[in-house]
N, C-alpha and C. Protein backbone atom coordinates (compact mmCIF):
# COMPACT_ATOMS: atom_id res chain seq x y z
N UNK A 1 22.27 118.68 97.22
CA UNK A 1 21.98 118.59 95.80
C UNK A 1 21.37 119.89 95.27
N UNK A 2 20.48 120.86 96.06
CA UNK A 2 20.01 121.72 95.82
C UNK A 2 21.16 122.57 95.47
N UNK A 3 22.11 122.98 96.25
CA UNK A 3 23.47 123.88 96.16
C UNK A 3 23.68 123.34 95.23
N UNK A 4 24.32 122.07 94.60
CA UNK A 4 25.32 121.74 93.64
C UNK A 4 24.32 122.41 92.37
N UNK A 5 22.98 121.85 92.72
CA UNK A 5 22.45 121.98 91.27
C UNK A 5 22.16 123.23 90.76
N UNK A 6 22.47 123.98 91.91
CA UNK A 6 22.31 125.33 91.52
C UNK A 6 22.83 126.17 91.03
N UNK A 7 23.98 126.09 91.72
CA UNK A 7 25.84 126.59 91.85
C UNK A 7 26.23 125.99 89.78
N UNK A 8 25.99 124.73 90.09
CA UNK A 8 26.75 124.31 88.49
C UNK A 8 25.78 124.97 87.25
N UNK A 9 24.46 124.95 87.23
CA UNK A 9 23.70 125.55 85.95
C UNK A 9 23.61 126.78 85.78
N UNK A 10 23.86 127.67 87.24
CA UNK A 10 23.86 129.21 87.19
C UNK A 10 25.13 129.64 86.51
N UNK A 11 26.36 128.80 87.13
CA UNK A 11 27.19 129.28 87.29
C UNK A 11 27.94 128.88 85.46
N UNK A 12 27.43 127.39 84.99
CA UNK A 12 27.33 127.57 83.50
C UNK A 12 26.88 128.73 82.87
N UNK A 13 25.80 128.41 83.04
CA UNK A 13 24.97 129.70 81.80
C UNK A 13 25.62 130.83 82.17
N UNK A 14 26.23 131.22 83.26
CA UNK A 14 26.65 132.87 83.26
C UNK A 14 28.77 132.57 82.43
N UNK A 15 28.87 131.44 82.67
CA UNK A 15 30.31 131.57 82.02
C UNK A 15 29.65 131.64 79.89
N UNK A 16 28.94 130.73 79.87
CA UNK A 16 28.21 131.16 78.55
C UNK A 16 28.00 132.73 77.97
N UNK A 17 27.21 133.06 78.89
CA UNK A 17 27.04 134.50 78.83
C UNK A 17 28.23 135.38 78.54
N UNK A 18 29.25 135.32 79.53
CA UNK A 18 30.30 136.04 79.28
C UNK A 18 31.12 135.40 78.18
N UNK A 19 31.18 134.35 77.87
CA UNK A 19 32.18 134.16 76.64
C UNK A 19 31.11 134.89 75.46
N UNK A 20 30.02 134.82 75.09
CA UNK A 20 29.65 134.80 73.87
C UNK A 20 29.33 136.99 73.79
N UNK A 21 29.45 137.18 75.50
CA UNK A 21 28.91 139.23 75.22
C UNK A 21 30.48 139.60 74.89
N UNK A 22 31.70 138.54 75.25
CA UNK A 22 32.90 138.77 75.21
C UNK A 22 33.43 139.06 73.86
N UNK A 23 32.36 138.38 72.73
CA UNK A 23 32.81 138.38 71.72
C UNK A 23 32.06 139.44 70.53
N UNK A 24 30.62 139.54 71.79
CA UNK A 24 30.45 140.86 70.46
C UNK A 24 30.44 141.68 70.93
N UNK A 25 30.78 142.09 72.36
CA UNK A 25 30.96 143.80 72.71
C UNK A 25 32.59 144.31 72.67
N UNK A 26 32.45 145.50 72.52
CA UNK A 26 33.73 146.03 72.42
C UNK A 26 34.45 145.89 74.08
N UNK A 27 34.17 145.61 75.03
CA UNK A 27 34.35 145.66 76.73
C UNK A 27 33.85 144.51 77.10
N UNK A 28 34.61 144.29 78.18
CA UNK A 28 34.11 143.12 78.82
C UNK A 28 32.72 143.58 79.52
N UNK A 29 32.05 142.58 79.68
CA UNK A 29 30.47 142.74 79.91
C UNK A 29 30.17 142.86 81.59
N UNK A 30 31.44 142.08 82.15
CA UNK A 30 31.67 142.78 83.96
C UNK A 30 32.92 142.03 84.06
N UNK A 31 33.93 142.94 84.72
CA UNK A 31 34.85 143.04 85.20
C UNK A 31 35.12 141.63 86.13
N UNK A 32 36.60 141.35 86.16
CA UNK A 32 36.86 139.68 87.36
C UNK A 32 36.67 140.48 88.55
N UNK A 33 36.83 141.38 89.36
CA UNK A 33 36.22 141.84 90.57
C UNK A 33 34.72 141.72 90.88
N UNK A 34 33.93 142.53 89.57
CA UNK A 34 32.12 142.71 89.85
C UNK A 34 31.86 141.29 89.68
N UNK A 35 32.13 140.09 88.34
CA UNK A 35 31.98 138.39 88.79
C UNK A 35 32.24 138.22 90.28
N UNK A 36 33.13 138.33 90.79
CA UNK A 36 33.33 137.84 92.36
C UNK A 36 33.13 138.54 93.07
N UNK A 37 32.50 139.50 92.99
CA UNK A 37 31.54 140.06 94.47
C UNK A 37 30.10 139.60 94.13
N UNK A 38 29.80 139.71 92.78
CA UNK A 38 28.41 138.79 92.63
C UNK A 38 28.66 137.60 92.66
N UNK A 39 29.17 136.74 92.61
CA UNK A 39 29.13 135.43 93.22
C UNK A 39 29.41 135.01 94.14
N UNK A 40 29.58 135.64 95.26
CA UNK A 40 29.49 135.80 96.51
C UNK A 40 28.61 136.52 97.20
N UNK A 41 27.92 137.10 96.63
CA UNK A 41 26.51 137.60 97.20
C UNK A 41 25.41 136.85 96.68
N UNK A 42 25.52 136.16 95.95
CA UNK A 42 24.43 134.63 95.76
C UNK A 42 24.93 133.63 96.48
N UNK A 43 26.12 133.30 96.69
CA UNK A 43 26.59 132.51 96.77
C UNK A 43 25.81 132.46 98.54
N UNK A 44 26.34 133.67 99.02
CA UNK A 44 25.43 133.68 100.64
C UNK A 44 24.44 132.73 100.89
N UNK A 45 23.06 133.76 99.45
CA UNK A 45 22.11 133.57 99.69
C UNK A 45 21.95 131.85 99.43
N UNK A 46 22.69 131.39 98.46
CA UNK A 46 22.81 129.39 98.61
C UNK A 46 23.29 128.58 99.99
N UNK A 47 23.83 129.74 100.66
CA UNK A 47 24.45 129.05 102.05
C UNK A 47 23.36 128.71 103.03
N UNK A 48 22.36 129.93 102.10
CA UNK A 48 20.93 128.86 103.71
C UNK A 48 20.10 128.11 103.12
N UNK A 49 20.77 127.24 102.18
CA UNK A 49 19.73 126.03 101.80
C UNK A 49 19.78 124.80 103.12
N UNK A 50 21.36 125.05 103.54
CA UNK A 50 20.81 123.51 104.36
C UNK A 50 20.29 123.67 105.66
N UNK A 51 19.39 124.83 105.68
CA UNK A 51 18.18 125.54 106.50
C UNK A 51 16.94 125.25 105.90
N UNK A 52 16.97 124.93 105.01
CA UNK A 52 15.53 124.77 103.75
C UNK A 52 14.84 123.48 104.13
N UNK A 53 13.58 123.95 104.00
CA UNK A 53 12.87 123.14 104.04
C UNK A 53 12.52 121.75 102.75
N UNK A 54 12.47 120.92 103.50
CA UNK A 54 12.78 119.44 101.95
C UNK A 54 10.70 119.03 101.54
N UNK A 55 10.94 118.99 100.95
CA UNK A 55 9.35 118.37 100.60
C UNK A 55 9.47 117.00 100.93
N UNK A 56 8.16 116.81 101.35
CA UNK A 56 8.25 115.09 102.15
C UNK A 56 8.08 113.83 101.22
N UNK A 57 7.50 114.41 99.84
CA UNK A 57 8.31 113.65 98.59
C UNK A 57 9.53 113.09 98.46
N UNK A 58 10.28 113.89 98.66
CA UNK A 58 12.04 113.94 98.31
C UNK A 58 12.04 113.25 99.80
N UNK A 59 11.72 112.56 100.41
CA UNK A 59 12.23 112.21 101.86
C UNK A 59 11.74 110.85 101.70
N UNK A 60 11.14 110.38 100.82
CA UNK A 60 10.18 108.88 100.64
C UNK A 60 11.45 107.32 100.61
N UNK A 61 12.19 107.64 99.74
CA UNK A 61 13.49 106.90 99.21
C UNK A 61 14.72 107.23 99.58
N UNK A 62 15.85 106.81 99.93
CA UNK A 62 17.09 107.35 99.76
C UNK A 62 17.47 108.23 98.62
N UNK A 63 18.27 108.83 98.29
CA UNK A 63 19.02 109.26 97.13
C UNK A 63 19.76 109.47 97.15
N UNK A 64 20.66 108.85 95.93
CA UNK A 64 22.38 108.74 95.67
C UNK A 64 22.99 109.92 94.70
N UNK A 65 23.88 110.51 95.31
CA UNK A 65 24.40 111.34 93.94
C UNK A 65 24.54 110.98 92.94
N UNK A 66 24.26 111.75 91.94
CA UNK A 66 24.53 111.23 90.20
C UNK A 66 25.38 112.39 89.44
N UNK A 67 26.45 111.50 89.47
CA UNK A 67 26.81 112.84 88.07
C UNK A 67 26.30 113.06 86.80
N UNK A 68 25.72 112.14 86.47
CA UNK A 68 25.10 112.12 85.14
C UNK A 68 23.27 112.84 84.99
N UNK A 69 23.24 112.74 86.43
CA UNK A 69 21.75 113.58 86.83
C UNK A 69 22.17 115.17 87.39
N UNK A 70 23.39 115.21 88.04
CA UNK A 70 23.85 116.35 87.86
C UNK A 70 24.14 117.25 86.52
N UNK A 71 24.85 116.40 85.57
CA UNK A 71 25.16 117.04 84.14
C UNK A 71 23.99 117.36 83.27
N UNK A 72 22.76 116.82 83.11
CA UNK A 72 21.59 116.61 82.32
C UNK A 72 21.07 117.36 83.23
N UNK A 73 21.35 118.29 84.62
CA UNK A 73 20.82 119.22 84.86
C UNK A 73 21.40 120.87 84.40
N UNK A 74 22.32 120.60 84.25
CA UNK A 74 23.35 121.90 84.31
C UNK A 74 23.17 122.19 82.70
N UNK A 75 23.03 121.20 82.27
CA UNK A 75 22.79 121.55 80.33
C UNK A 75 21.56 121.53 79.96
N UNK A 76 20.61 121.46 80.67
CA UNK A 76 19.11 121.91 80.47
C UNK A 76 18.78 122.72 81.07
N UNK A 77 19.35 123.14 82.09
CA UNK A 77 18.85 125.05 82.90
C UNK A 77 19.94 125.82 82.63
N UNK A 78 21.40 125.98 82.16
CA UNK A 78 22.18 126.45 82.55
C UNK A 78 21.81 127.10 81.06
N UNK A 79 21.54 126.91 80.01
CA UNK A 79 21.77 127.68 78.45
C UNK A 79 20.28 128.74 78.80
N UNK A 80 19.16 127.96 79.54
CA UNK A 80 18.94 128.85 79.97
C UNK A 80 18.53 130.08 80.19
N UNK A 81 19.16 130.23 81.56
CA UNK A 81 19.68 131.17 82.06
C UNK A 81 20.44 132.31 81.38
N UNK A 82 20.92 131.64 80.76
CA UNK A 82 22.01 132.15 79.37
C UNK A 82 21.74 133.03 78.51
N UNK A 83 20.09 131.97 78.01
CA UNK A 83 19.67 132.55 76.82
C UNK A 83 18.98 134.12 77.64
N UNK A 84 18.28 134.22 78.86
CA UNK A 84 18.44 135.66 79.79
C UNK A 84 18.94 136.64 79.83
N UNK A 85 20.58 136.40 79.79
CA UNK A 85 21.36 137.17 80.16
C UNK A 85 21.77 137.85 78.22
N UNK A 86 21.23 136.77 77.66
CA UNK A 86 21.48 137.32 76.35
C UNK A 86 20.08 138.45 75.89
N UNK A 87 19.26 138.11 76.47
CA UNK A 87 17.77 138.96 76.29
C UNK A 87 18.31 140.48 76.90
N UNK A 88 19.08 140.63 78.02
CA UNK A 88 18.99 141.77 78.65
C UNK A 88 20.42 142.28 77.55
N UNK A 89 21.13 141.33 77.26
CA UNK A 89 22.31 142.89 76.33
C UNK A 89 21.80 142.94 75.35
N UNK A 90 20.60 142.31 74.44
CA UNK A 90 20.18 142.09 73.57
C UNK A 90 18.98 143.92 73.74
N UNK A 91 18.65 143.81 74.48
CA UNK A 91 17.63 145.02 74.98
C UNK A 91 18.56 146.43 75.26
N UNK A 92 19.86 146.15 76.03
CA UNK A 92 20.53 147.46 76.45
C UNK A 92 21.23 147.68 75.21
N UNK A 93 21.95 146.88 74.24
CA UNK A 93 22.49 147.42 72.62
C UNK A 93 21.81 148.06 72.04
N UNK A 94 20.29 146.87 71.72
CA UNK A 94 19.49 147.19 70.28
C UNK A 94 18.52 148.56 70.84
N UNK A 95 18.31 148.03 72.06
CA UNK A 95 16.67 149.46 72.40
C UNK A 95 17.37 150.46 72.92
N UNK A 96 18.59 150.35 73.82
CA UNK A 96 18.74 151.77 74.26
C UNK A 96 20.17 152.20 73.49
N UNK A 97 20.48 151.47 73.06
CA UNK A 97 21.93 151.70 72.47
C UNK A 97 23.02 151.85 73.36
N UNK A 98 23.29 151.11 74.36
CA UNK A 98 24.25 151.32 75.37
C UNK A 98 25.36 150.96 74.82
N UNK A 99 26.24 151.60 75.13
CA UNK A 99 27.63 151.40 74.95
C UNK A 99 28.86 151.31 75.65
N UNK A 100 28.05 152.25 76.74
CA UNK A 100 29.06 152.99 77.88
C UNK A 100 28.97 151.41 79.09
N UNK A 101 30.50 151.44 79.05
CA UNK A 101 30.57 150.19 79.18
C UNK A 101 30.81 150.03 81.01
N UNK A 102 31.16 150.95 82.16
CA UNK A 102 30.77 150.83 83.41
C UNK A 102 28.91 150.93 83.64
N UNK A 103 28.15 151.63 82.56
CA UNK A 103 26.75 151.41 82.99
C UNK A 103 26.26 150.43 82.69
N UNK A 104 26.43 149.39 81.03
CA UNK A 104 26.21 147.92 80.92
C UNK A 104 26.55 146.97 82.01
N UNK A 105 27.97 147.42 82.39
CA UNK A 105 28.35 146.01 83.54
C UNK A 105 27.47 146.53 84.63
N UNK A 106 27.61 147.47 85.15
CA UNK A 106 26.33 147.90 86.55
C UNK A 106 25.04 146.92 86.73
N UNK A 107 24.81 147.15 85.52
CA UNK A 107 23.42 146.64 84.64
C UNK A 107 23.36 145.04 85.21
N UNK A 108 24.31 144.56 84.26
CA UNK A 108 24.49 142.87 84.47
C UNK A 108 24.83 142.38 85.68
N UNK A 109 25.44 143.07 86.66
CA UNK A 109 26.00 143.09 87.90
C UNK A 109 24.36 142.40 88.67
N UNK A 110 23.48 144.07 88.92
CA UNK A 110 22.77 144.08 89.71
C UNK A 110 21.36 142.57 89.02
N UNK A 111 21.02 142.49 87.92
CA UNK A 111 20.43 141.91 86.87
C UNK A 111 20.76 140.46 87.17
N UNK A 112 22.13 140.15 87.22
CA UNK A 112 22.54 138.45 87.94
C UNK A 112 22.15 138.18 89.28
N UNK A 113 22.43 139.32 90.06
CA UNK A 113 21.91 139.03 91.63
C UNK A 113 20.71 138.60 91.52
N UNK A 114 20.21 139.30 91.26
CA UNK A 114 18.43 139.27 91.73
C UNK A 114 17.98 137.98 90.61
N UNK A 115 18.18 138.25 89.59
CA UNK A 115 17.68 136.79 88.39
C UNK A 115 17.96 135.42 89.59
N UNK A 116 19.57 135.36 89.88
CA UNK A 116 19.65 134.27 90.47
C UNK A 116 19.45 134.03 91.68
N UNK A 117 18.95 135.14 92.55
CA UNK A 117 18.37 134.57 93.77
C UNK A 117 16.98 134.45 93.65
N UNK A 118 16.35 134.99 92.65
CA UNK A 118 14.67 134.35 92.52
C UNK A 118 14.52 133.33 92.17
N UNK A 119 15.77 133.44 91.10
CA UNK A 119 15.61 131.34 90.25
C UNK A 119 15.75 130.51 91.16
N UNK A 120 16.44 130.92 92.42
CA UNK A 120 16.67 129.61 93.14
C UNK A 120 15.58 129.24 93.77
N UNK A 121 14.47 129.97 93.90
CA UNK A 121 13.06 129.69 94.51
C UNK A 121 12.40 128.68 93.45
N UNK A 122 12.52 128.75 92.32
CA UNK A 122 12.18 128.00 91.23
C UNK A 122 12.56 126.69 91.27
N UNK A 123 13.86 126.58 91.24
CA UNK A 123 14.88 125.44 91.38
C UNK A 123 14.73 124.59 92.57
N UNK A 124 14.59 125.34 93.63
CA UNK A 124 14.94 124.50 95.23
C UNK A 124 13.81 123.68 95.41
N UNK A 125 12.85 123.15 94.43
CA UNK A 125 11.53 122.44 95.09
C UNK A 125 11.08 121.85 93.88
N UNK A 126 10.49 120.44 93.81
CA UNK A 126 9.92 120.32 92.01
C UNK A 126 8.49 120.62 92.33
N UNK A 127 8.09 121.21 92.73
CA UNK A 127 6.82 121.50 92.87
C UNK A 127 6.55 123.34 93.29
N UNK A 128 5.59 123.93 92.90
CA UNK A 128 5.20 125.01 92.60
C UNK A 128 5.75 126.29 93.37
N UNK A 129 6.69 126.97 93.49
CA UNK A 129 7.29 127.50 94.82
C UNK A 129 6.36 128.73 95.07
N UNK A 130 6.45 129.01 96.42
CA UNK A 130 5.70 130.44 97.16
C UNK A 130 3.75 129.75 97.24
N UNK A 131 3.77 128.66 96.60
CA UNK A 131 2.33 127.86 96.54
C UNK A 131 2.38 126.87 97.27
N UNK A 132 2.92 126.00 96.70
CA UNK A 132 2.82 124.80 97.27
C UNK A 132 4.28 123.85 97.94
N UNK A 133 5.13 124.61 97.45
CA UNK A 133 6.59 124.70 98.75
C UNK A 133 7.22 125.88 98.97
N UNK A 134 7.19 125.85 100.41
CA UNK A 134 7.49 127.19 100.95
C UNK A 134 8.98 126.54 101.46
N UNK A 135 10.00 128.03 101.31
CA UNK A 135 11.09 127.95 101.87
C UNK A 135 11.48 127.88 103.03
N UNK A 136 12.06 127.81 103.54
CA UNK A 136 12.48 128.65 104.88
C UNK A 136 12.59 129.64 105.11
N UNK A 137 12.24 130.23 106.52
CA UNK A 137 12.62 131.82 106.66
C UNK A 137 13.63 132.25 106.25
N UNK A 138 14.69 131.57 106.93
CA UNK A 138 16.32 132.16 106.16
C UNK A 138 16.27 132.40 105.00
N UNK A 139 15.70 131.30 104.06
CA UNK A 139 16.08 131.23 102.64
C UNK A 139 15.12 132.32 101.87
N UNK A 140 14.18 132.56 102.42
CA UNK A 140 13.28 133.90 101.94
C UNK A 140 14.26 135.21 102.55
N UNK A 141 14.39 135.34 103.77
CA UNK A 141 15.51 136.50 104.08
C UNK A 141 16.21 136.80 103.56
N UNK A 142 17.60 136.25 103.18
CA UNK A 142 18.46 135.88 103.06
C UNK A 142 18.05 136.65 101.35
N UNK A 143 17.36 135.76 100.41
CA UNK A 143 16.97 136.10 99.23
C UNK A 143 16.57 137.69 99.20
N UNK A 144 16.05 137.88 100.15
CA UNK A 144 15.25 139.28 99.93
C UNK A 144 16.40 140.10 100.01
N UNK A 145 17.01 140.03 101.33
CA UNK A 145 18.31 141.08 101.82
C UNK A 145 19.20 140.95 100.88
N UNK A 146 19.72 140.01 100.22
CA UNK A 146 20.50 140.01 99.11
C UNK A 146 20.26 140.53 97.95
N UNK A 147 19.05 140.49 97.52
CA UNK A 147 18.91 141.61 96.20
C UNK A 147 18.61 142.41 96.28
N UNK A 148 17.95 143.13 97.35
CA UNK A 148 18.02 144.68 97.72
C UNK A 148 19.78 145.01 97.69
N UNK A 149 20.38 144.46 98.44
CA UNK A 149 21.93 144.87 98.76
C UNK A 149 22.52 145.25 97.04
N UNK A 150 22.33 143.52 96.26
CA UNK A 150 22.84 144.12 94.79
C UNK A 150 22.21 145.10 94.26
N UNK A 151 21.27 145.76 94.14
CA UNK A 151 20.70 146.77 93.58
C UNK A 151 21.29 147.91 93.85
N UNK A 152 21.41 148.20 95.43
CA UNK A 152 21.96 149.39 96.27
C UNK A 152 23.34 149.13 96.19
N UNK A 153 24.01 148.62 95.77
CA UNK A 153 25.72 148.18 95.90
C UNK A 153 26.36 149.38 94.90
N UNK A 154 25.30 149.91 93.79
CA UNK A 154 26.36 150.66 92.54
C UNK A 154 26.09 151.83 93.41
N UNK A 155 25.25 151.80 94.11
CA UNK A 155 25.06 153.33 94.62
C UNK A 155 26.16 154.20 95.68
N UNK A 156 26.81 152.94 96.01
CA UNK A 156 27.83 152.73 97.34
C UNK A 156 28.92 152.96 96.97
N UNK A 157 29.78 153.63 98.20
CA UNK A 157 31.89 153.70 97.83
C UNK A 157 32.08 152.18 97.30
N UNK A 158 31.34 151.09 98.27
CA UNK A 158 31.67 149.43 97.27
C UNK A 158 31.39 149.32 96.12
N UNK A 159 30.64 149.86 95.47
CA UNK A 159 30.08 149.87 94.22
C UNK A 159 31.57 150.46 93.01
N UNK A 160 31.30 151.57 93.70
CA UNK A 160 32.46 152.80 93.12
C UNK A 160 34.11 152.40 93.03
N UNK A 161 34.53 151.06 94.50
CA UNK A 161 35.45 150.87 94.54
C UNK A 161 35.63 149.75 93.12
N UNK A 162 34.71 149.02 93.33
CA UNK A 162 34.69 147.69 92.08
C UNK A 162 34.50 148.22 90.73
N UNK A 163 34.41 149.99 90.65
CA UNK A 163 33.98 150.23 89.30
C UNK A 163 32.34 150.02 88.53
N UNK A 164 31.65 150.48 89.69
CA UNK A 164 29.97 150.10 89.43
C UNK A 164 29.65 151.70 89.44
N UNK A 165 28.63 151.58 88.46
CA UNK A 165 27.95 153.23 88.90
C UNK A 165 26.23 153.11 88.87
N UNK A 166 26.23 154.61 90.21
CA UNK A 166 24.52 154.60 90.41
C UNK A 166 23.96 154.16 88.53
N UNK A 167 22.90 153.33 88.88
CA UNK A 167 21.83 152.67 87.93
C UNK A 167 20.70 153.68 87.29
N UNK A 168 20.37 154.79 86.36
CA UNK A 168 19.63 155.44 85.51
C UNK A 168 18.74 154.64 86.01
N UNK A 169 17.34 154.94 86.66
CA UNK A 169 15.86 155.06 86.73
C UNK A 169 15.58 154.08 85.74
N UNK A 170 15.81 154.58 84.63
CA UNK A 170 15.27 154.14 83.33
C UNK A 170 15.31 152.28 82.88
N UNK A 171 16.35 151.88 83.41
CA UNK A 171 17.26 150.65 83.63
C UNK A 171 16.20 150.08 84.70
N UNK A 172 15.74 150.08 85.62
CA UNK A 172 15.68 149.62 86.94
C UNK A 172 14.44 148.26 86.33
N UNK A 173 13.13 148.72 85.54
CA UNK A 173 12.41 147.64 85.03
C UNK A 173 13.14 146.35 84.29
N UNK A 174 14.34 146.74 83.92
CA UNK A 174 15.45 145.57 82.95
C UNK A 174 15.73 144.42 84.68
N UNK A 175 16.48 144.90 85.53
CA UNK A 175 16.73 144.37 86.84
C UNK A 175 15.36 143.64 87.43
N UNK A 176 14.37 144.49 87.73
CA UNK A 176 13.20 143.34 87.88
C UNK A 176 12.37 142.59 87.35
N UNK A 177 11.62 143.02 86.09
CA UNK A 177 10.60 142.26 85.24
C UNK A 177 11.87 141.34 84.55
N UNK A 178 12.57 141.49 83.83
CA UNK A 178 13.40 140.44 83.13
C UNK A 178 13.97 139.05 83.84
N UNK A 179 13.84 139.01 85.75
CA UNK A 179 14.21 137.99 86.76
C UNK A 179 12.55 137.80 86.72
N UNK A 180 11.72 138.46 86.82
CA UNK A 180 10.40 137.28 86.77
C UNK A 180 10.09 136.54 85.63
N UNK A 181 10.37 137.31 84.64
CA UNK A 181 9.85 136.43 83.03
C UNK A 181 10.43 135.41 83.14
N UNK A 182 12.17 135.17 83.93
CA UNK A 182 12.68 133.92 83.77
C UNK A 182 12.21 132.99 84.76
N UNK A 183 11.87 133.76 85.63
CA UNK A 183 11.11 132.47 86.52
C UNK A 183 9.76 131.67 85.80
N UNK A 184 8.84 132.39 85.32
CA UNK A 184 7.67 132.30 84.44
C UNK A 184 8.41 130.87 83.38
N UNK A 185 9.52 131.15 82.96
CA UNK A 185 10.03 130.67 82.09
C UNK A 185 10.68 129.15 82.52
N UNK A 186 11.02 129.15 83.63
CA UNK A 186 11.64 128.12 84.12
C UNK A 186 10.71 127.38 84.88
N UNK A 187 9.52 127.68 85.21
CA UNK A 187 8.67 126.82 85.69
C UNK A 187 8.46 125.97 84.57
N UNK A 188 8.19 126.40 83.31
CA UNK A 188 7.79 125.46 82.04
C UNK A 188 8.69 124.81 81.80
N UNK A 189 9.98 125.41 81.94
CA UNK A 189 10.86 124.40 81.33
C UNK A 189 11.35 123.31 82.78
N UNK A 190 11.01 123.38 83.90
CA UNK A 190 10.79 122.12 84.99
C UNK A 190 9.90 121.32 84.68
N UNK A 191 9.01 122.17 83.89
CA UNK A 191 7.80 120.62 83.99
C UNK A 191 7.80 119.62 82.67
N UNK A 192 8.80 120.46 81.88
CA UNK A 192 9.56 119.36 80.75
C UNK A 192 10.30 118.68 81.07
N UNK A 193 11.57 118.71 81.60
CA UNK A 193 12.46 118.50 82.44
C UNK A 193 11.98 116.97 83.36
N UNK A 194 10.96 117.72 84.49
CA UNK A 194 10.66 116.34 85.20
C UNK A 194 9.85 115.44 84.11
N UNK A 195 8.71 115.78 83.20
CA UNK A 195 8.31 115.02 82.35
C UNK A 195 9.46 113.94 81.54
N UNK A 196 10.48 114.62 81.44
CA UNK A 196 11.14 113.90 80.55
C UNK A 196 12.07 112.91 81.33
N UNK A 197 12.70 113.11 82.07
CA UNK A 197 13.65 112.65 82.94
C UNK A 197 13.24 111.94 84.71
N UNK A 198 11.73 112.34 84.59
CA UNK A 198 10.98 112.16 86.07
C UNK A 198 12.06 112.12 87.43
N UNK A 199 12.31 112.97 87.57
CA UNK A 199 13.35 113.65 88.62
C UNK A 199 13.62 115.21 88.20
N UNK A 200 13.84 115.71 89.51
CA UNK A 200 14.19 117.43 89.44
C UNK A 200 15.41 117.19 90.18
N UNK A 201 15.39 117.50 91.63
CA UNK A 201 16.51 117.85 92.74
C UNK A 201 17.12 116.38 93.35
């Protein structure tokens, strides 16, 4: 449930994202190659959930899949996420005036990795993560090695082959502070969430 719920609201809010930067930038906002090498380099880091550690809460009752607890998840985190990815072209248009459209996608490339492998620390537990549920080693590894890799990827012939270029200095605070604010952000909006619906994962 952790994977599904993760996989479907990330993977919403970022098809959001791209339809709506689709429509006001002159370029596509990342290329169908840079989408599928970044979603496969999260996608990894989701492969060591069923290494993860479960809170002994979630272990009290059975639990049955829900699609309808699946959907009322994916449309309350997935816009989101969304509304994120709209903060950062919203910042590279209006504040720096970007235009140049292999350094925007670079941007969003490295900016999705890392957003969505921190969110999943957020997501994978209804209770306080790095405090009061800890992951698994893998799933901390795994997280870490993976967004170092997206960061260092434009710098690389892989980078270069997919059409990515080294990342301007200047850029690099957009890639990290903008994945914590959303975590900051998504803790509040979990504790609406379980308030309202009393269930998370």
């Amino acid at each position: 449930m952790k994977y599904i719920k993760l996989s479907t609201s990330f993977n919403f809010g970022e098809v959001m994202s791209v339809i709506i930067a689709s429509i006001i930038l002159p370029f596509l906002p990342e290329t169908p190659i840079q989408l599928l090498v970044e979603g496969l380099l999260y996608d990894f880091g989701q492969l060591t959930l069923p290494f993860d550690n479960v809170d002994e809460e979630y272990l009290k009752k059975p639990r049955k899949f829900s699609t309808d607890s699946l959907k009322k998840f994916m449309l309350f985190m997935g816009p989101l996420s969304s509304a994120f990815d709209l903060i950062v072209f919203a910042i590279l248009l209006l504040v720096f005036h970007l235009n140049d459209a292999p350094t925007f996608q670079t941007i969003w490339f490295s900016y999705s990795i890392v957003s969505n492998l921190l969110g999943m620390h957020i997501i994978r537990t209804a209770k306080l993560p790095f405090i009061e549920s800890n992951a698994h080693k893998f799933v901390y590894f795994s997280s870490i090695l993976l967004a170092i890799i997206g960061v260092i990827i434009p710098f690389t012939w892989l980078g270069n082959l997919i059409g990515l270029v080294p990342i301007p200095m200047i850029f690099m605070p957009i890639i990290i502070l903008i994945p914590i604010l959303y975590c900051f952000v998504a803790l509040i909006a979990k504790r609406i969430y379980i308030n309202k619906f009393g269930e998370w994962i």
